[in-house]
Protein backbone atom coordinates (compact mmCIF):
# COMPACT_ATOMS: atom_id res chain seq x y z
CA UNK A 1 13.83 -101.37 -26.20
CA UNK A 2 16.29 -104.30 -26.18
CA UNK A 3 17.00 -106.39 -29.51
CA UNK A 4 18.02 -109.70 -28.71
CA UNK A 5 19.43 -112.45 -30.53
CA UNK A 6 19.52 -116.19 -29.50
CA UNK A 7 21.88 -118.18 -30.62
CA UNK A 8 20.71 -122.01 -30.53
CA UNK A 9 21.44 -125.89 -31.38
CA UNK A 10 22.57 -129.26 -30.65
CA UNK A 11 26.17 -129.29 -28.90
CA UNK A 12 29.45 -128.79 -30.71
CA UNK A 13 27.95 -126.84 -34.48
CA UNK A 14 30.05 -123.29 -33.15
CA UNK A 15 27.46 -121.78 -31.32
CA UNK A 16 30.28 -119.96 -29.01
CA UNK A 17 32.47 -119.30 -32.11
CA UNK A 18 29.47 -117.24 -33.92
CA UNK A 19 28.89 -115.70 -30.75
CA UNK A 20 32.34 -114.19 -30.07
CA UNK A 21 32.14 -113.39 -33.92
CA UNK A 22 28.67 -111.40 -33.77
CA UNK A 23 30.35 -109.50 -30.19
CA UNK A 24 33.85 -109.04 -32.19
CA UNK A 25 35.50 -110.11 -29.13
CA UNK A 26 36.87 -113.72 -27.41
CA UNK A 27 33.81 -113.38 -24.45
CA UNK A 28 32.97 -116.99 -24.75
CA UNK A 29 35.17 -120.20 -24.10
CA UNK A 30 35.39 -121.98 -27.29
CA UNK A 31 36.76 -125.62 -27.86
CA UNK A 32 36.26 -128.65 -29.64
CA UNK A 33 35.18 -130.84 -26.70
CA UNK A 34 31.49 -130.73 -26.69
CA UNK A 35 29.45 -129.44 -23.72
CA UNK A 36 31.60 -126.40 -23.24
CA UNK A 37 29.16 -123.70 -22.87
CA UNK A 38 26.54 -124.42 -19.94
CA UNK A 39 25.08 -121.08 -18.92
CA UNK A 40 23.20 -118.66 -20.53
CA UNK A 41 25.95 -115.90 -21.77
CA UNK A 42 25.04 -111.95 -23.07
CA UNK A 43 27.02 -109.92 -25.29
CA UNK A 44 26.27 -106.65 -27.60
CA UNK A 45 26.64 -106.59 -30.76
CA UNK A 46 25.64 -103.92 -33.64
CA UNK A 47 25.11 -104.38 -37.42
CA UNK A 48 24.58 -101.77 -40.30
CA UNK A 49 23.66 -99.04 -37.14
CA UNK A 50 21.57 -101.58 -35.50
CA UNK A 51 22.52 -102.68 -31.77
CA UNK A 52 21.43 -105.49 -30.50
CA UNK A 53 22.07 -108.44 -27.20
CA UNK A 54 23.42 -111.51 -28.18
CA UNK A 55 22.82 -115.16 -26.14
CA UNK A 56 24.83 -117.78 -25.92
CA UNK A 57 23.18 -120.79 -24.78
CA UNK A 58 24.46 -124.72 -24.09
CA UNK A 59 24.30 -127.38 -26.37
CA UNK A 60 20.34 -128.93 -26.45
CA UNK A 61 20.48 -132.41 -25.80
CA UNK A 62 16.83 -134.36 -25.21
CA UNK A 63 16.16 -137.72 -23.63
CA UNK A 64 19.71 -137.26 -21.96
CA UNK A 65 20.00 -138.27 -18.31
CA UNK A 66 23.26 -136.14 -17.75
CA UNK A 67 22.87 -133.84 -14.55
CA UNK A 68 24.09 -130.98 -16.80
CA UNK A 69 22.43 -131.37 -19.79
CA UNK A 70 18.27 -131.39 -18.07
CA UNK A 71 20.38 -127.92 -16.69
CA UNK A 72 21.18 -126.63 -19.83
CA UNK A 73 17.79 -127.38 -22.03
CA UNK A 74 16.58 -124.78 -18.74
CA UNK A 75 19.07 -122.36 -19.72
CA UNK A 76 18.25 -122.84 -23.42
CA UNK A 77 14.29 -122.67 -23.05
CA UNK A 78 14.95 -119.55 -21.09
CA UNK A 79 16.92 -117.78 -23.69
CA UNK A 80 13.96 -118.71 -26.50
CA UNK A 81 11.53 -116.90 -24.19
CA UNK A 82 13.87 -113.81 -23.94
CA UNK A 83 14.76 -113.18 -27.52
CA UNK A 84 13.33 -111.41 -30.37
CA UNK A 85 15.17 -113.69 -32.99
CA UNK A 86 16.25 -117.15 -32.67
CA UNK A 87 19.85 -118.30 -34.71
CA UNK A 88 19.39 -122.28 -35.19
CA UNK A 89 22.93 -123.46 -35.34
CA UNK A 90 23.43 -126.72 -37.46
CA UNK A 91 26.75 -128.33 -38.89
CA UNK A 92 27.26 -128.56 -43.02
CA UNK A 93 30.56 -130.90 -42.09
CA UNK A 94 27.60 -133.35 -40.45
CA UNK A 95 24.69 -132.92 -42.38
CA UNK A 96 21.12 -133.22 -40.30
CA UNK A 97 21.60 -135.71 -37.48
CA UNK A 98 18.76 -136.75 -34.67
CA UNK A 99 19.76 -134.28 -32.26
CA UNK A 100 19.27 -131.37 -35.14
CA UNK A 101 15.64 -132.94 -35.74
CA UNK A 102 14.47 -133.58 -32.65
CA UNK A 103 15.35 -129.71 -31.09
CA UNK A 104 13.87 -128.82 -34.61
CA UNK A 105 10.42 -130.33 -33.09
CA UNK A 106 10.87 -128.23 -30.03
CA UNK A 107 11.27 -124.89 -32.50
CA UNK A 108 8.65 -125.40 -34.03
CA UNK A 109 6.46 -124.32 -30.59
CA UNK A 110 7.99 -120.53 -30.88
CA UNK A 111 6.30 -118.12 -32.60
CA UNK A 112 9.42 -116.24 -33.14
CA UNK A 113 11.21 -115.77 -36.56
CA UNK A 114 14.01 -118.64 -36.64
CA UNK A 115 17.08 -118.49 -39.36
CA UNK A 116 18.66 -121.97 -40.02
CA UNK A 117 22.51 -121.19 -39.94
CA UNK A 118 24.34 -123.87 -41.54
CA UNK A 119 27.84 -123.42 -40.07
CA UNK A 120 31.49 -124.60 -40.96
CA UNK A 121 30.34 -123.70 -44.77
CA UNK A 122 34.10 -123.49 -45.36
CA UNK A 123 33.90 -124.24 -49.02
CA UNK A 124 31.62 -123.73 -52.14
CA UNK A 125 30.53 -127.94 -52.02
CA UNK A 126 29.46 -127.27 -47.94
CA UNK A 127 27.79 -124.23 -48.88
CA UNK A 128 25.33 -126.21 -51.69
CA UNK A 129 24.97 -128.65 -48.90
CA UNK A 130 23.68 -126.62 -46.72
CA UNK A 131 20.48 -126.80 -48.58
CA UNK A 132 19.62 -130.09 -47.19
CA UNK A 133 18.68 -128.30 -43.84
CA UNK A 134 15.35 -127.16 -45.67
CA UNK A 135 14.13 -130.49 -44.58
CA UNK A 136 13.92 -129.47 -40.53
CA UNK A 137 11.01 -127.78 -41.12
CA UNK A 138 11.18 -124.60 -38.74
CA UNK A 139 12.00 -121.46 -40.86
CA UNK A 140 9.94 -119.19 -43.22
CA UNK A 141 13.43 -118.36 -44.42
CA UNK A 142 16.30 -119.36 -46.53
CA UNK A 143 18.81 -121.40 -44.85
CA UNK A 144 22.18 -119.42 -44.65
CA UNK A 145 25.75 -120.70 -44.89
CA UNK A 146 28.60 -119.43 -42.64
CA UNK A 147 32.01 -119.98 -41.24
CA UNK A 148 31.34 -118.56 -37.88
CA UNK A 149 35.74 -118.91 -37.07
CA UNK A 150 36.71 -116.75 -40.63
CA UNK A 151 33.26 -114.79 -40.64
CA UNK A 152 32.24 -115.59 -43.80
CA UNK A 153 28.60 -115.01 -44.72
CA UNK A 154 27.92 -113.78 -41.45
CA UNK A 155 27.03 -110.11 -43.01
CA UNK A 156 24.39 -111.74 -45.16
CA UNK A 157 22.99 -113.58 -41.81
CA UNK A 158 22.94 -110.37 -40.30
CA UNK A 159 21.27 -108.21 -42.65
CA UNK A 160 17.92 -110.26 -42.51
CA UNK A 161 18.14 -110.70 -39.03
CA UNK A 162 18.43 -106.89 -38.45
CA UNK A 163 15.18 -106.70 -40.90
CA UNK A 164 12.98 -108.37 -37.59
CA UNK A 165 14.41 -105.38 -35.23
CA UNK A 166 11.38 -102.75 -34.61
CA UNK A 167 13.96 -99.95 -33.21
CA UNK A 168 17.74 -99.36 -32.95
CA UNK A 169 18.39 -100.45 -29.97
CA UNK A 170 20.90 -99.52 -27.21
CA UNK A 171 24.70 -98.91 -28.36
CA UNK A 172 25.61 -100.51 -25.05
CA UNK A 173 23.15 -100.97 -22.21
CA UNK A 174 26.14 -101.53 -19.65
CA UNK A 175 28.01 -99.05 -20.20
CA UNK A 176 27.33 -96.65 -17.17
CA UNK A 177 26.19 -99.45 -14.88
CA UNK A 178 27.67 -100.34 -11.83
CA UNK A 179 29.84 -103.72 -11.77
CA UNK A 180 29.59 -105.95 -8.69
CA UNK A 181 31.56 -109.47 -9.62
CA UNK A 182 31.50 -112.67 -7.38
CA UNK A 183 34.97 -114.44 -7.16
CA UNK A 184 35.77 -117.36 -5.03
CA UNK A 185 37.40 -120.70 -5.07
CA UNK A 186 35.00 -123.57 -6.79
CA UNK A 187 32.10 -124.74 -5.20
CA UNK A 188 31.83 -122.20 -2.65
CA UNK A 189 27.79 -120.95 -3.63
CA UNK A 190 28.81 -118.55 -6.12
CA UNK A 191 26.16 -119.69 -8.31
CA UNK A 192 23.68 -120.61 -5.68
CA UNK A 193 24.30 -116.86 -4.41
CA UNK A 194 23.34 -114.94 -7.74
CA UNK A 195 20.15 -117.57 -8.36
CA UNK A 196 19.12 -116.85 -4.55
CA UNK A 197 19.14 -112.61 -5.38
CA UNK A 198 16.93 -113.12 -8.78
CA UNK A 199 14.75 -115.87 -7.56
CA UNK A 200 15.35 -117.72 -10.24
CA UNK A 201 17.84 -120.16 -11.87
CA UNK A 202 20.59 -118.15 -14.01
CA UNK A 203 23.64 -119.96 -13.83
CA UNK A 204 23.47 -123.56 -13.31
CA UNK A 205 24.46 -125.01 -9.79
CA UNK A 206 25.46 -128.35 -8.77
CA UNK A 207 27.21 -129.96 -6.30
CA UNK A 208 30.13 -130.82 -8.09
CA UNK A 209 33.16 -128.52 -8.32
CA UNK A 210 33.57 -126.59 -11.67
CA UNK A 211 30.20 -126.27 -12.76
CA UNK A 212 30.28 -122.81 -14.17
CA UNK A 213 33.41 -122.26 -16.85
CA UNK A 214 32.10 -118.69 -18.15
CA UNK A 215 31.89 -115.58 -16.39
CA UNK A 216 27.67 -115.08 -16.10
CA UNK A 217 26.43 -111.05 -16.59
CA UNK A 218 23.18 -110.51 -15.05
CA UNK A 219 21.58 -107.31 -14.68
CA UNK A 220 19.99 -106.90 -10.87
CA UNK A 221 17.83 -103.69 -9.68
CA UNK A 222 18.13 -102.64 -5.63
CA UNK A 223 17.65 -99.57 -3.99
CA UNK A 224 15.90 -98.39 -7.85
CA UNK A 225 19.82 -98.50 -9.14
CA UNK A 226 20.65 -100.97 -11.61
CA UNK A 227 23.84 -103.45 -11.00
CA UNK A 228 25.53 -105.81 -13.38
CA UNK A 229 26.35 -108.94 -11.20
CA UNK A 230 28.88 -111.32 -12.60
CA UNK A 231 29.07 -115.11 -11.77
CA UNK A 232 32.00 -116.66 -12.37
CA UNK A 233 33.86 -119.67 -12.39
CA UNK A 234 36.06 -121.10 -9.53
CA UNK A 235 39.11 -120.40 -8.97
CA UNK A 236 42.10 -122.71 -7.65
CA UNK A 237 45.67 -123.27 -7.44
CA UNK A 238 47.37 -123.28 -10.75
CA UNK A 239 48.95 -126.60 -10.39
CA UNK A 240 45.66 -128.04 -9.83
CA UNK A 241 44.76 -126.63 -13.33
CA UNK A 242 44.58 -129.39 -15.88
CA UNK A 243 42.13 -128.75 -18.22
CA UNK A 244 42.46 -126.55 -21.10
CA UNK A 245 39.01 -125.50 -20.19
CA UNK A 246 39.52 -124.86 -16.86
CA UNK A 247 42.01 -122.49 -17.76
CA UNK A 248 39.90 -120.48 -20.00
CA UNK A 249 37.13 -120.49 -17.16
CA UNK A 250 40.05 -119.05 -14.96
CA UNK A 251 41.25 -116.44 -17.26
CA UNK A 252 37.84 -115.08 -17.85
CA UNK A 253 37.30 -114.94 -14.17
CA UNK A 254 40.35 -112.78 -13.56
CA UNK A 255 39.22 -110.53 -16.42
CA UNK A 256 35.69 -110.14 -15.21
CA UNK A 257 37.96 -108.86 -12.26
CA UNK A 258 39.93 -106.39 -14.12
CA UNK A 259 36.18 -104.78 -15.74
CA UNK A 260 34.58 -104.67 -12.03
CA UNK A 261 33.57 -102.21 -9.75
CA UNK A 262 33.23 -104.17 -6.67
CA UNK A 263 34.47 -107.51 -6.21
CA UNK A 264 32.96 -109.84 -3.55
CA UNK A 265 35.29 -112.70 -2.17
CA UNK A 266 33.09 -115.51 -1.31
CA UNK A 267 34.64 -117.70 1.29
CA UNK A 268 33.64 -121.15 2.85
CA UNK A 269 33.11 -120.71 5.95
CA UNK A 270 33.85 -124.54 6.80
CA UNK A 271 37.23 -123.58 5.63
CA UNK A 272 38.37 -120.64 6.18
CA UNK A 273 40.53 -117.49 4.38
CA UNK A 274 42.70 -119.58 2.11
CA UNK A 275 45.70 -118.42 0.22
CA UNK A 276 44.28 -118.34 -2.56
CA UNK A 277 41.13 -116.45 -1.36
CA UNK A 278 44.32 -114.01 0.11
CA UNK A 279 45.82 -113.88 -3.52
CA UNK A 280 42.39 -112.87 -5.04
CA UNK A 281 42.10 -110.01 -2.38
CA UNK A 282 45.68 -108.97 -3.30
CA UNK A 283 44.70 -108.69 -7.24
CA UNK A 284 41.56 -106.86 -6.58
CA UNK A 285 43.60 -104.15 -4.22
CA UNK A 286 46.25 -103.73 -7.26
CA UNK A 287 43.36 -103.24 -9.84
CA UNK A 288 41.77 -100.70 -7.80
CA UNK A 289 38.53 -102.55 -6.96
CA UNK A 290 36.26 -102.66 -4.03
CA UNK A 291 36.53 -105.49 -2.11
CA UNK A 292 34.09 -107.48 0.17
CA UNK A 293 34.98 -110.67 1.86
CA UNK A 294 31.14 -112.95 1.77
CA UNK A 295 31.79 -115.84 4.16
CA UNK A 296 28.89 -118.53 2.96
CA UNK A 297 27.89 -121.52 3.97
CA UNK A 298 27.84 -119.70 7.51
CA UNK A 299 24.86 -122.68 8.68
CA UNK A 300 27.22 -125.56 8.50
CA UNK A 301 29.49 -123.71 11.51
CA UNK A 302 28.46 -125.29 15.14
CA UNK A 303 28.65 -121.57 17.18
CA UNK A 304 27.88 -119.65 20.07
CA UNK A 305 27.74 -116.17 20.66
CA UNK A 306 31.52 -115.44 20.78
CA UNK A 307 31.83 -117.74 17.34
CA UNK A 308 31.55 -114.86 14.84
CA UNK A 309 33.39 -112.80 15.83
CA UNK A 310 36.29 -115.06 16.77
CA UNK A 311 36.20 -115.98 13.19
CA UNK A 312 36.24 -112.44 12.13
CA UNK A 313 39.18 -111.50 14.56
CA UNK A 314 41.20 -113.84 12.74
CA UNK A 315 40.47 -113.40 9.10
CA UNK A 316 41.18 -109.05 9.91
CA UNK A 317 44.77 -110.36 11.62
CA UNK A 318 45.23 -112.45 8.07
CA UNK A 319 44.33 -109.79 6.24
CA UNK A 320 47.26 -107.24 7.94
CA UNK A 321 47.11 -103.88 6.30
CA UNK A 322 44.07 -104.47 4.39
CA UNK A 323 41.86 -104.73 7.72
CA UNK A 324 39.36 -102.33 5.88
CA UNK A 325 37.78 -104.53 3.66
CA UNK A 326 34.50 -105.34 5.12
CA UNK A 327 33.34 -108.86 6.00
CA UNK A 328 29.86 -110.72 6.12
CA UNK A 329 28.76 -113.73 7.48
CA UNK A 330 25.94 -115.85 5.25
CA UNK A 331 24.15 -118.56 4.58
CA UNK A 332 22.40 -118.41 0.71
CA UNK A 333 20.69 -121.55 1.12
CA UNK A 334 19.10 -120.28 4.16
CA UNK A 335 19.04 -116.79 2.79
CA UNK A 336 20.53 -115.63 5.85
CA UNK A 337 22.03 -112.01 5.02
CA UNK A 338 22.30 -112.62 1.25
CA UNK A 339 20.46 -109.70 0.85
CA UNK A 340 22.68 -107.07 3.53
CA UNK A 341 25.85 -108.32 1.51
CA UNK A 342 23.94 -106.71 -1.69
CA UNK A 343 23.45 -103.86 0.57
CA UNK A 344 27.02 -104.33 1.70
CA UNK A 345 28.82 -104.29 -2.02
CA UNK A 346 26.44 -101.05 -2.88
CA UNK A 347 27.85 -99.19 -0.01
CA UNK A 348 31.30 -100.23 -1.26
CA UNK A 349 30.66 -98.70 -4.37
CA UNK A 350 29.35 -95.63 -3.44
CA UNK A 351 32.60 -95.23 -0.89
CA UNK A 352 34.58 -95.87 -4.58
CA UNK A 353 32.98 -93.17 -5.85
CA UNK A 354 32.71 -90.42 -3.34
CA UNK A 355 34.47 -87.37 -3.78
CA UNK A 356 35.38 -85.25 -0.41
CA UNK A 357 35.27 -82.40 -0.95
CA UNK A 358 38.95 -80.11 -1.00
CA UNK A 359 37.40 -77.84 2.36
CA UNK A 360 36.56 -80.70 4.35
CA UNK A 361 39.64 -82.33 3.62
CA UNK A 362 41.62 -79.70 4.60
CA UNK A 363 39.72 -78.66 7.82
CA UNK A 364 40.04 -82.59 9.09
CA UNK A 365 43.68 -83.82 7.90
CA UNK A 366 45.44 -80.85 8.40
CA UNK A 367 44.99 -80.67 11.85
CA UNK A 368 45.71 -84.20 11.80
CA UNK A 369 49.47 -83.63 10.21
CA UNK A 370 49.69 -80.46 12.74
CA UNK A 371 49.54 -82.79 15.29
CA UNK A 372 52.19 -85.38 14.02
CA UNK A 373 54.17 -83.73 11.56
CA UNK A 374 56.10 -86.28 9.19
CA UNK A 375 59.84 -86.58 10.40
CA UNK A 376 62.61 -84.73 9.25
CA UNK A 377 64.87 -85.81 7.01
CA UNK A 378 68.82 -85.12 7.88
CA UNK A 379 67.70 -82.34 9.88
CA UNK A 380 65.10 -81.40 6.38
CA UNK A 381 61.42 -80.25 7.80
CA UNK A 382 58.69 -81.50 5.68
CA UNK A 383 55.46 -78.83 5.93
CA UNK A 384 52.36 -80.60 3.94
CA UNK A 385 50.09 -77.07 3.18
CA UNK A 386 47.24 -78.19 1.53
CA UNK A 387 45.15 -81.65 0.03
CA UNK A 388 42.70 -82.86 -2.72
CA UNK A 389 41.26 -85.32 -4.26
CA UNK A 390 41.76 -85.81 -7.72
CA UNK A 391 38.90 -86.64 -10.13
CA UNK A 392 39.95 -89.97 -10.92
CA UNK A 393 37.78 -93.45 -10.53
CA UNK A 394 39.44 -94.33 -7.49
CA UNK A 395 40.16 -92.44 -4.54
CA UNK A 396 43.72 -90.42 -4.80
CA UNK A 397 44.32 -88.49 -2.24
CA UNK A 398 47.18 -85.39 -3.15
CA UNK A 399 49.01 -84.28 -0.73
CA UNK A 400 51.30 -80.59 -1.65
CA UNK A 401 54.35 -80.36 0.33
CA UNK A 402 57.54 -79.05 0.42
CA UNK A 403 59.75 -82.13 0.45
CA UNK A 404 57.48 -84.64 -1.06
CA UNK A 405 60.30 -87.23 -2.12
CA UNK A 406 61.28 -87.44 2.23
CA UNK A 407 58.09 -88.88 2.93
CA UNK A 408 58.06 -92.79 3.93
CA UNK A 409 55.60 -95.16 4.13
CA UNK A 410 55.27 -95.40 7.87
CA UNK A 411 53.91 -91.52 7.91
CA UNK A 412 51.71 -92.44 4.71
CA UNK A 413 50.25 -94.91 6.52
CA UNK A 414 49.52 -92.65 9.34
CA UNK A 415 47.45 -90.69 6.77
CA UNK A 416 45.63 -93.42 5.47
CA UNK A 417 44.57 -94.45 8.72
CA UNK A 418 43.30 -90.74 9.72
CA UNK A 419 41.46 -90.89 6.32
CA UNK A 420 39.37 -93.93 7.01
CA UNK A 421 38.84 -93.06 10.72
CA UNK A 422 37.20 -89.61 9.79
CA UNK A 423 36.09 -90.04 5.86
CA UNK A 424 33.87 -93.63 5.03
CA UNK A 425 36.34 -95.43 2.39
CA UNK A 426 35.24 -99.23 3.92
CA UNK A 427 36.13 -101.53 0.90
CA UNK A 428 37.67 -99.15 -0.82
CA UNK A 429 42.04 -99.00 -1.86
CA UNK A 430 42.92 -95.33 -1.01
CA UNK A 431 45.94 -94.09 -2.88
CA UNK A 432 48.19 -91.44 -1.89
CA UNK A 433 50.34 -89.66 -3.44
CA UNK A 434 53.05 -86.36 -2.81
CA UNK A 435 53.25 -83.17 -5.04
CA UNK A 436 55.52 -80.06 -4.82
CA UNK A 437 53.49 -77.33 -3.46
């Protein structure tokens, strides 16, 4: 059974701050300009040998026209319903302000235990007034004081919220599951993508460019496997770059890279592979990743028959070597093959993680290299004798030969090219590499 935590409260009181505290690590964009956080955001955390999911949520705002804000009081309802224990954020440096009593009168409609956590408690004279926060009304329990950015008083918080947890929880729910990330430039239907696959709204779309700053983990079921699909936020041209959050949002986006499995390049189709979309496919092929390319918005395109794969022809002659990374046309607000390019990353993953086994390989490729030896080297014959794969997370292909340090890239990429036409590694870098026999 999961324990989960919510952390709650009116914008700007450190909500983000506690929550990379509680996680011990920087998963959350923090800064002073209010509004940051807009998405729901999951971490794991564990106390005195207690684990336990932690939610970051937006800042409530009600009776707020703002496009974003009616989003995020969604978001923030959501994460009440999903968590055990609910962390009601408030600010000592401000006292109780309207915002902090009116989402007081919404807290009161849970049934769930709520802690009052007084933040920015910096000093002894915040601490004592802290206690003014007695007068919201919503708690069966003691208010607590804490400096979410030193961690002071957090332990205390922690040991009575622990006290609510029936079990101990899951060290790390994650750990073994397969990573599928969405990566794009903004406003492309990232978003619109992962609410389409859960049927419901988890990351906040809108029509307006830079929408969703942190990367969003969501777990998602298929096939009876379980996936962790990652939302993140758009990525452009670092010269169009300006805000401090926007560079944050980018950062995190290239990390939730980095911790992927498969990584699915979602493309406009009204505009093409860009270089940027090119430079994203280049990262994920030095990280190792699977790669997809999702080409969205697929209903906007006037077409024929021939249209497709026109289109296709020219995004494989863009893509030069890497012509093996599959590609899928889509349209998510038509739910046109949203579903296939699930299929599509799944297959990508299990071609990552294949292993051939060392008989096969030998019975296909070496009549392969019998057939066209590599070239001599001043008048040096190179005889390759055996291969293997090597248990690593990737595919690495070893090759034992005589000479290996006279073999150049031309013949490896003969080999490649044999290994895809007769083993399935669509989506997949293959790596080769030479040892003395």
């Amino acid at each position: 059974m999961a324990n989960i935590v919510a952390i709650v409260g009116r914008p700007n009181v450190g909500k983000s701050t506690l929550f990379n505290r509680l996680v011990e690590e920087r998963k959350a964009i923090e800064d002073n300009m209010s509004g940051v956080t807009r998405d729901r955001h999951y971490g794991h955390a564990q106390w005195a040998g207690k684990f336990f999911s932690v939610i970051d949520t937006g800042g409530y705002v009600i009776g707020s026209d703002d496009m974003y804000e009616a989003e995020i009081r969604k978001q923030v309802k959501l994460a009440i319903e999903e968590a055990d224990v609910i962390l009601f954020v408030v600010d000592c440096h401000d006292g109780v302000t309207d915002l902090d009593t009116d989402f007081a009168h919404e807290l009161r409609a849970t049934k769930k235990p709520v802690y009052i956590v007084a933040n920015k408690a910096d000093n002894q004279e915040k601490s004592f007034m802290a206690n003014e926060f007695y007068a919201l009304g919503v708690s069966d329990y003691e208010v607590f004081p804490i400096a979410s950015a030193s961690g002071s008083g957090t332990g205390e918080l922690l040991d009575h919220v622990i006290t609510q947890f029936e079990d101990e929880g899951e060290e790390d729910p994650d750990a073994d599951t397969p990573k599928i990330s969405i990566l794009g430039r903004p406003n492309v239907g990232k978003s619109s993508f992962l609410n389409a696959l859960l049927g419901k709204e988890r990351s906040i779309v809108t029509n307006e460019a830079g929408t969703t700053r942190d990367a969003i983990h969501t777990r998602y079921k298929l096939f009876g496997q379980d996936f962790i699909i990652t939302d993140t936020a758009g990525i452009r041209k670092k010269a169009k770059v300006t805000e401090d959050v926007e560079f944050y949002s980018v950062m995190r986006s290239l990390r939730t890279l980095e911790e992927s499995d498969v990584v699915i390049i979602m493309v406009d189709a009204t505009r093409g592979l860009e270089a940027q979309d090119i430079n994203l496919i280049a990262l994920a092929i030095k990280n190792n990743k699977g790669v997809m390319i999702m080409v969205n918005k697929w209903d906007l395109i006037e077409k024929d028959h021939k249209t497709m794969g026109t289109i296709k022809d020219d995004m494989i002659e863009r893509l030069g070597e890497n012509k093996w990374i599959p590609i899928i046309f889509t349209s998510v607000t038509e739910k046109q093959r949203i579903f296939q390019a699930i299929e599509l990353a799944v297959k990508v993953y299990e071609n990552k993680t294949r292993k051939v086994t060392t008989s096969k390989l030998n019975d296909v490729m070496l009549p392969e290299i019998e057939k066209y030896p590599p070239p001599a080297w001043k008048g040096k014959y190179i005889k390759i004798k055996y291969v293997t794969q090597l248990p690593t997370k990737n595919p690495v292909i070893a090759f034992f030969c005589n000479l290996p340090q006279y073999i150049k890239s031309p013949y490896t990429r003969y080999l490649e090219n044999r290994l895809r036409e007769n083993f399935d590694f669509e989506g997949v870098p293959v790596k080769i590499i030479y040892k003395n026999k």
